[in-house]
Protein backbone atom coordinates (compact mmCIF):
# COMPACT_ATOMS: atom_id res chain seq x y z
CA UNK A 1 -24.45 0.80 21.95
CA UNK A 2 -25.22 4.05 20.37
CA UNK A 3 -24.57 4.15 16.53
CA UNK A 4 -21.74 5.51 14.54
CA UNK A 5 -22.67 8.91 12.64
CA UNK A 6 -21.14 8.89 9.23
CA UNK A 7 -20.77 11.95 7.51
CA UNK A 8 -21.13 11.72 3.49
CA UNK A 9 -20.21 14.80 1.69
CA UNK A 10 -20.56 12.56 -1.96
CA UNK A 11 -24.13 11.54 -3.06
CA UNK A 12 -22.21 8.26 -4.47
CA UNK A 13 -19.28 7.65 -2.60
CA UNK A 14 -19.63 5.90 0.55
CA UNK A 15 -17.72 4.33 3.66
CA UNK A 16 -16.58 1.12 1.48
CA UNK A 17 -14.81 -1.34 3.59
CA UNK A 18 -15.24 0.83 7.44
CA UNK A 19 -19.31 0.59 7.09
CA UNK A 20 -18.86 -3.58 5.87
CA UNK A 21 -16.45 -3.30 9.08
CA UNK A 22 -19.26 -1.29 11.48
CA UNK A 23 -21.86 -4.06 10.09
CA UNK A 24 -19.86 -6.91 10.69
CA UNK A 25 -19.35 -5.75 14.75
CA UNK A 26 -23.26 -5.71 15.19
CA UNK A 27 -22.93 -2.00 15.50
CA UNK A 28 -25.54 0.69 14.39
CA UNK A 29 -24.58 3.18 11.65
CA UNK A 30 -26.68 6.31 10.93
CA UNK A 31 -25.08 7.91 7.29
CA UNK A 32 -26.04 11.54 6.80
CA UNK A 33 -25.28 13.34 3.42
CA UNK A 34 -23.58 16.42 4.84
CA UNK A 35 -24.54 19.16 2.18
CA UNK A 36 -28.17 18.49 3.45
CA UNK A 37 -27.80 17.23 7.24
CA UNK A 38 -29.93 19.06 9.62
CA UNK A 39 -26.22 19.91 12.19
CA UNK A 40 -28.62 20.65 14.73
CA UNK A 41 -30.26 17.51 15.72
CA UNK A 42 -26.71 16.00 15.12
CA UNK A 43 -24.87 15.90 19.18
CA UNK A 44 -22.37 13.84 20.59
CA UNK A 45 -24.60 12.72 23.10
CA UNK A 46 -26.27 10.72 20.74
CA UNK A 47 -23.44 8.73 19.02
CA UNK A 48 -20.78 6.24 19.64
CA UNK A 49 -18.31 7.43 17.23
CA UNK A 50 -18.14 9.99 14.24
CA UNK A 51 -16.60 9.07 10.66
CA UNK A 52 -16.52 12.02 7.94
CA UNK A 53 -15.74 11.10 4.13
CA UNK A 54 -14.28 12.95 1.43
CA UNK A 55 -15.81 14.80 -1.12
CA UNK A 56 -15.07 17.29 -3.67
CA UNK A 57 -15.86 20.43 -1.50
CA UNK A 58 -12.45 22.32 -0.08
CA UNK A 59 -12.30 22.70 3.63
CA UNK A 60 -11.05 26.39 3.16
CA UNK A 61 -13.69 27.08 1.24
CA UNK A 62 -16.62 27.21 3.48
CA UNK A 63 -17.97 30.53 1.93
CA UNK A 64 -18.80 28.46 -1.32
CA UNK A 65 -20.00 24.94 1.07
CA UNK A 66 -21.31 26.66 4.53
CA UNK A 67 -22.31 23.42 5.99
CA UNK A 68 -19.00 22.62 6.21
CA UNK A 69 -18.38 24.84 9.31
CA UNK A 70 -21.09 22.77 10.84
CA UNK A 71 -18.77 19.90 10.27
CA UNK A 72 -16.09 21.34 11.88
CA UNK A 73 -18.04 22.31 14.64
CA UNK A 74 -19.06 18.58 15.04
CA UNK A 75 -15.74 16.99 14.71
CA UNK A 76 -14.85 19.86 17.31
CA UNK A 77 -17.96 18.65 19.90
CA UNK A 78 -17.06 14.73 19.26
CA UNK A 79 -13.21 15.80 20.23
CA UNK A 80 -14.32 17.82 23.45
CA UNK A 81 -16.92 14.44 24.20
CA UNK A 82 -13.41 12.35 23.99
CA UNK A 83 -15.27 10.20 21.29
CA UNK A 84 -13.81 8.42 18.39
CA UNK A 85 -13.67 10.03 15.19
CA UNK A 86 -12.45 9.37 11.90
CA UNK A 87 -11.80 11.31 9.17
CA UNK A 88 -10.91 10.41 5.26
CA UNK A 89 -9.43 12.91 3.03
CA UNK A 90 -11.73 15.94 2.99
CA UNK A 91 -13.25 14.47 6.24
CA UNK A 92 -9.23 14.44 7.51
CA UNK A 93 -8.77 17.94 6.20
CA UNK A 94 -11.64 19.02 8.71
CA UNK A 95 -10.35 17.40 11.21
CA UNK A 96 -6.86 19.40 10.70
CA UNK A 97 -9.44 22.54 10.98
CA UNK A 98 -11.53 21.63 13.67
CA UNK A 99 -8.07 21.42 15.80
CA UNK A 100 -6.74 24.80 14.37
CA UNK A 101 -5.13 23.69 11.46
CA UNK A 102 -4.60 24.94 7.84
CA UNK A 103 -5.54 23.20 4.61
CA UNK A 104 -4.06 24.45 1.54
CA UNK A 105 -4.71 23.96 -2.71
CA UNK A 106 -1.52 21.02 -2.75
CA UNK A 107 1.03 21.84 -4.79
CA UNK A 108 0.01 19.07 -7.07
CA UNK A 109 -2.74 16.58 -7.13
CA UNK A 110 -2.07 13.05 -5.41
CA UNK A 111 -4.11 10.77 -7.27
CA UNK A 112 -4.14 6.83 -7.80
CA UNK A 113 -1.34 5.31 -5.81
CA UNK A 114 1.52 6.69 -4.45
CA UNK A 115 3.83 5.43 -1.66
CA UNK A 116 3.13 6.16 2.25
CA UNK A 117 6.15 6.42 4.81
CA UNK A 118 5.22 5.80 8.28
CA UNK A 119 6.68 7.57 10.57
CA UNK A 120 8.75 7.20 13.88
CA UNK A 121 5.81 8.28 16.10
CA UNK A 122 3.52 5.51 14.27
CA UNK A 123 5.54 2.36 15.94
CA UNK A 124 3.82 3.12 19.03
CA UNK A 125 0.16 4.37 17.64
CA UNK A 126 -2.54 1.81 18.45
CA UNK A 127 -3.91 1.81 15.15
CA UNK A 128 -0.17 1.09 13.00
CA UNK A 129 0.96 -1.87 14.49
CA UNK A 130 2.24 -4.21 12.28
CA UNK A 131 1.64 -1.88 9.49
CA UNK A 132 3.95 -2.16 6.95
CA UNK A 133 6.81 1.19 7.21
CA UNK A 134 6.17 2.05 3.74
CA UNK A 135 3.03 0.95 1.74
CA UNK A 136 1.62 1.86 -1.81
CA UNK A 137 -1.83 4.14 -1.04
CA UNK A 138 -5.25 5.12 -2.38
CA UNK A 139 -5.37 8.96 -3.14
CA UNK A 140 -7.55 11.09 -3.79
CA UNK A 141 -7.31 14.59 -3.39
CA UNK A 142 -6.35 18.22 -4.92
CA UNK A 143 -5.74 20.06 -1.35
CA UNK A 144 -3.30 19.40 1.53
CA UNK A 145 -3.11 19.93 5.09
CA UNK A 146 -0.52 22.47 6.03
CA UNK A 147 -0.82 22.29 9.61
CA UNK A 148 -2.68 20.37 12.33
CA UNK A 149 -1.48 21.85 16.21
CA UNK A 150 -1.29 19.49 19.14
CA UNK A 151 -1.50 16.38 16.41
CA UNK A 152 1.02 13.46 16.34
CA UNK A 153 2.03 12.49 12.63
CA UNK A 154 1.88 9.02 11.58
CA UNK A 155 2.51 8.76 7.76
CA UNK A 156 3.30 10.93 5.00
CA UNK A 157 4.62 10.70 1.23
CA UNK A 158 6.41 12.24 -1.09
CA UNK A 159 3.59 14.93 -2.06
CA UNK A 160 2.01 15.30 1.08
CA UNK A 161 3.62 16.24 4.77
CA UNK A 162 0.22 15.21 6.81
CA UNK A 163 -0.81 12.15 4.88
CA UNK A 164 -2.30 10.44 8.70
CA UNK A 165 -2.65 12.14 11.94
CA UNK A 166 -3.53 11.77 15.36
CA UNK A 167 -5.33 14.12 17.75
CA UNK A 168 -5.66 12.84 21.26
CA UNK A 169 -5.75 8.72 21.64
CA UNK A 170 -8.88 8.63 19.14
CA UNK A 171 -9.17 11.18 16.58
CA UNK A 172 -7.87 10.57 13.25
CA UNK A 173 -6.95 11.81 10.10
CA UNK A 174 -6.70 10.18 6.98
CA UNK A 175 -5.61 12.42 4.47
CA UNK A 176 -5.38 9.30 1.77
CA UNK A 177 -8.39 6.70 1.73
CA UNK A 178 -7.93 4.05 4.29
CA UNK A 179 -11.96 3.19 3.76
CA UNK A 180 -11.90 2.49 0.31
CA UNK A 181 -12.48 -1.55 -1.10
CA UNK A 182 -12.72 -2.51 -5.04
CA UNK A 183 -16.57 -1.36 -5.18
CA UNK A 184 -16.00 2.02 -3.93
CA UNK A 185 -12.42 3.00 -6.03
CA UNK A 186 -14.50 1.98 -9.07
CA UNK A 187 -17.47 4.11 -8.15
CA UNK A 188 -14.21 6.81 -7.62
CA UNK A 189 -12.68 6.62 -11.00
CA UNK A 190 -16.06 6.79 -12.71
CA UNK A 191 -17.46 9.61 -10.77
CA UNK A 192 -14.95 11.42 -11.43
CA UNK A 193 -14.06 11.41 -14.92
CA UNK A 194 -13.87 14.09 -16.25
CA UNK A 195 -11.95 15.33 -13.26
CA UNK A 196 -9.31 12.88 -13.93
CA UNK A 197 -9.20 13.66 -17.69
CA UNK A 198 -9.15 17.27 -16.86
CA UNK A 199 -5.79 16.60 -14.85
CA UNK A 200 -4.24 14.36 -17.24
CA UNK A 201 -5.08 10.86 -15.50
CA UNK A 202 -6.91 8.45 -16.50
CA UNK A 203 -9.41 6.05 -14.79
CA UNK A 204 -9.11 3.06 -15.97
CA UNK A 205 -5.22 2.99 -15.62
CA UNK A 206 -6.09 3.14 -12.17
CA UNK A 207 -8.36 0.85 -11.90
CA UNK A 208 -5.82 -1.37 -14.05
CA UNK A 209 -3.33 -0.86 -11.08
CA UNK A 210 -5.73 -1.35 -8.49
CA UNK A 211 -6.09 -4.72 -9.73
CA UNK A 212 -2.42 -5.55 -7.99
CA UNK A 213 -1.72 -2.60 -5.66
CA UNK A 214 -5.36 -2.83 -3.95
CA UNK A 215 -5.97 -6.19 -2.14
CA UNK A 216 -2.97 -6.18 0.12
CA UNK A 217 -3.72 -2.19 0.85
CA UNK A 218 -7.13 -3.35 1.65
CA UNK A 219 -5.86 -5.66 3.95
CA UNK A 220 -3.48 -4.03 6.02
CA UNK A 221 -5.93 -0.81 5.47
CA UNK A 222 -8.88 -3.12 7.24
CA UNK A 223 -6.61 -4.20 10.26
CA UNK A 224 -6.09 -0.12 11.08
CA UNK A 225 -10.15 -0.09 10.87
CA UNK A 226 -10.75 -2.89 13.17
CA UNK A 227 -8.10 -1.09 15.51
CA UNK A 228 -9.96 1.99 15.07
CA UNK A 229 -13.58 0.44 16.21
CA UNK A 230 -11.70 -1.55 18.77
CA UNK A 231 -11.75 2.28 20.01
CA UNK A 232 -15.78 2.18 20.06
CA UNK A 233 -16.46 -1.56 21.19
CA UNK A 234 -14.14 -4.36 21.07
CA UNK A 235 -15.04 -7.48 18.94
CA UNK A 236 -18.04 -9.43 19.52
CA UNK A 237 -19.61 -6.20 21.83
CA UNK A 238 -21.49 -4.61 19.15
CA UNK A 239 -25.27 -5.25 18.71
CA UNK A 240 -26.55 -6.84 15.83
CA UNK A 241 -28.58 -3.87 13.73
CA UNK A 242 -28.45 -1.43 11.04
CA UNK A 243 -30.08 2.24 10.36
């Protein structure tokens, strides 16, 4: 089985619960740190899947973060391979590009947790069954996605139209952070401090409501996940190794 390429556009913010997911299918992961990835070598061919996390960059603003049009062009080379991908907040709003999509400054930040509405088209995704209509989310994120042709959409909330898409049977968007487990929303909060004291928010009253709101999000969260590798290799088909 070739390995998953994971696309990390934050030095310290990783793929939290998906990579403990990858690792516990036997399946090879290869993490590249996008601002420095050498696109190039990076095909397809090579891979089973492709993931992209968020980051602080803007997907609109690819004058400022070039290399970011080199992730679009990937998520746009995994979609014409027919090849799983993934994509979590910035990673989702690339996505919405790499399909011909807009992504926008939101209107206001989404941060900490805020309710998600399924919707109707979701009841027969393969990913949302038995996902609960209407769930408290992990957000994380200043921009929005405005548009996203040819895409089915599955959730949304009350600040945010495309909160999770679907392009094709296997690409997806995650616009809030379907990845994230206790380790990584701490590593969150404090790496972005004084962004969150810049807006008015506070870490540690997130981290205070994590303590209730996060394990059943995790759980539900990790059931979409498995779905999503069931997409790569069904359970027990992975190979036992790690990059």
């Amino acid at each position: 089985m070739k390995p998953v390429l994971i696309i990390q556009n934050d030095a310290k913010e990783g793929a939290g619960q998906l990579s403990t997911l990858i690792r516990e299918r036997g399946l090879e992961q290869q993490t590249e740190f996008g601002p420095n990835a050498t696109y190039n070598g990076l095909r397809s061919g090579d891979y089973s899947a492709l993931v992209v996390l968020g980051g602080g960059q803007s997907a609109y603003e690819t004058d400022k973060d070039p290399y970011l049009l080199d992730e679009i062009a990937l998520c746009q080379d995994f979609i014409k391979a027919g090849k799983p991908i993934a994509g979590f907040c910035l990673g989702a709003q690339l996505l919405a590009r790499a399909v011909g999509g807009e992504v926008v400054p939101g209107a206001q930040k989404e941060i900490g947790w805020h309710e998600l509405r399924l919707s109707e088209d979701a009841a027969n995704d393969a990913l949302m069954q038995d996902h609960p209509k209407r769930l408290l989310g992990y957000h994380f994120h200043g921009d929005s996605i405005k548009s996203a042709p040819g895409c089915t959409k599955l959730a949304s909330s009350d600040l945010t139209e495309w909160q999770l898409f679907r392009h094709g049977s296997n690409a997806y968007g995650f616009q809030y952070h379907a990845e994230v487990d206790p380790p990584l929303v701490e590593v969150m909060c404090q790496n972005n401090a004084d962004y969150l004291a810049a807006n008015g928010l506070d870490g540690d009253s997130i981290l205070k409501a994590s303590e209730t709101n996060l394990p059943p999000y995790v759980a539900h969260c990790r059931a979409v996940l498995n779905r999503w590798l069931d997409l790569i290799a069904p359970q027990g088909q992975g190979r036992a190794r790690e990059s």
